[in-house]
C-alpha atoms as a PDB file:
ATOM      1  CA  UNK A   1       0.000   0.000   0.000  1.00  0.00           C
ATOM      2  CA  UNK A   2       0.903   3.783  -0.866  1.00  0.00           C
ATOM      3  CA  UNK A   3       0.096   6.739   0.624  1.00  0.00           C
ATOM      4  CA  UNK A   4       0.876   9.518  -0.861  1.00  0.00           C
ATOM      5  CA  UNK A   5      -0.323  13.241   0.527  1.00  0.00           C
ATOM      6  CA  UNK A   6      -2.023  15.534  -2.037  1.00  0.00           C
ATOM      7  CA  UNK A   7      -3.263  18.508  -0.317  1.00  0.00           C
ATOM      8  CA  UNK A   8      -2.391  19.410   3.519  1.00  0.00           C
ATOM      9  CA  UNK A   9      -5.091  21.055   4.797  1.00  0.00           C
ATOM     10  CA  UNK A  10      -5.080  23.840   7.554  1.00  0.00           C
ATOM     11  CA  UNK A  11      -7.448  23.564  10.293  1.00  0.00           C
ATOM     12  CA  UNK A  12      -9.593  26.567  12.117  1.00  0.00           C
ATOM     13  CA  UNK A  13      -7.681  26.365  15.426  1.00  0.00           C
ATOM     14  CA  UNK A  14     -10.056  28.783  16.611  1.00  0.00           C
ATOM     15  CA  UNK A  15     -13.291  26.786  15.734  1.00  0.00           C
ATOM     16  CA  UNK A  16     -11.833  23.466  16.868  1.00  0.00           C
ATOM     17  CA  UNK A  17     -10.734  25.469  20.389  1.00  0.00           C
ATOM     18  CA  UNK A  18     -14.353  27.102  21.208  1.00  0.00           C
ATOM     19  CA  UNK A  19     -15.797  23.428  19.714  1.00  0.00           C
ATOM     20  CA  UNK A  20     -14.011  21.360  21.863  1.00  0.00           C
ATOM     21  CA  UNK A  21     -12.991  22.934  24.995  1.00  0.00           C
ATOM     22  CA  UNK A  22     -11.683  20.570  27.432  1.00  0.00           C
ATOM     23  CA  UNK A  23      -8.390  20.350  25.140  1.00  0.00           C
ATOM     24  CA  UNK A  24      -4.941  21.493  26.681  1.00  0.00           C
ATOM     25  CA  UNK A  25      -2.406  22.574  25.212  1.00  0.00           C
ATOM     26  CA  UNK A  26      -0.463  20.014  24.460  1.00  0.00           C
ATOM     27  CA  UNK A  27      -3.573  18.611  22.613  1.00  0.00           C
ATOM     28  CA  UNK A  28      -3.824  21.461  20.121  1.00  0.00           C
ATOM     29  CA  UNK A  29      -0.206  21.520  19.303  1.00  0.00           C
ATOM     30  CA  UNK A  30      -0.697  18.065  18.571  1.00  0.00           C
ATOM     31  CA  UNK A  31      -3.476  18.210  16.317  1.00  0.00           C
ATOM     32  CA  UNK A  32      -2.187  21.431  14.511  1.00  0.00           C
ATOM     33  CA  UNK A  33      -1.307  20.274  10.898  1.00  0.00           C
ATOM     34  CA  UNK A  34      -3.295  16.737  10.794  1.00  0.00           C
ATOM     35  CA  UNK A  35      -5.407  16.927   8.216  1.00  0.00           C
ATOM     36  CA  UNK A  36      -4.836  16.193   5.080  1.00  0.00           C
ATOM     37  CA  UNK A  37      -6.251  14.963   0.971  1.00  0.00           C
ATOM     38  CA  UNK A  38      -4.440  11.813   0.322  1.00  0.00           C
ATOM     39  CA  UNK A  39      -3.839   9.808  -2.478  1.00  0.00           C
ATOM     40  CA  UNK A  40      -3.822   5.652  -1.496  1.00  0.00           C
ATOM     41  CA  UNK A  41      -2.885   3.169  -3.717  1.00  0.00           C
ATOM     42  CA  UNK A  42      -2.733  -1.011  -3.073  1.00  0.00           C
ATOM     43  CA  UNK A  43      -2.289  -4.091  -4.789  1.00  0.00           C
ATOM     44  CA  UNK A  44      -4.511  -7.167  -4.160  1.00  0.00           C
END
């Protein structure tokens, strides 16, 4: 299997902080630059 990123996509920190508020931190660092378009290839 390949994976192979297309797009990286940035998230709202602001929406995703008044959305979910019982995140630290630590937790938004984390999250900051996770979401991406992929492209996924496999052979059967």
């Amino acid at each position: 299997m390949n994976v192979t990123i297309t797009k990286p996509h940035e998230l709202n920190m602001e929406v995703v902080k008044s959305t979910i508020k019982e995140l630290t931190q630590e937790d938004l660092a984390a999250i900051e630059g996770i979401s991406a378009s992929a492209l996924i290839t496999a052979l059967k």
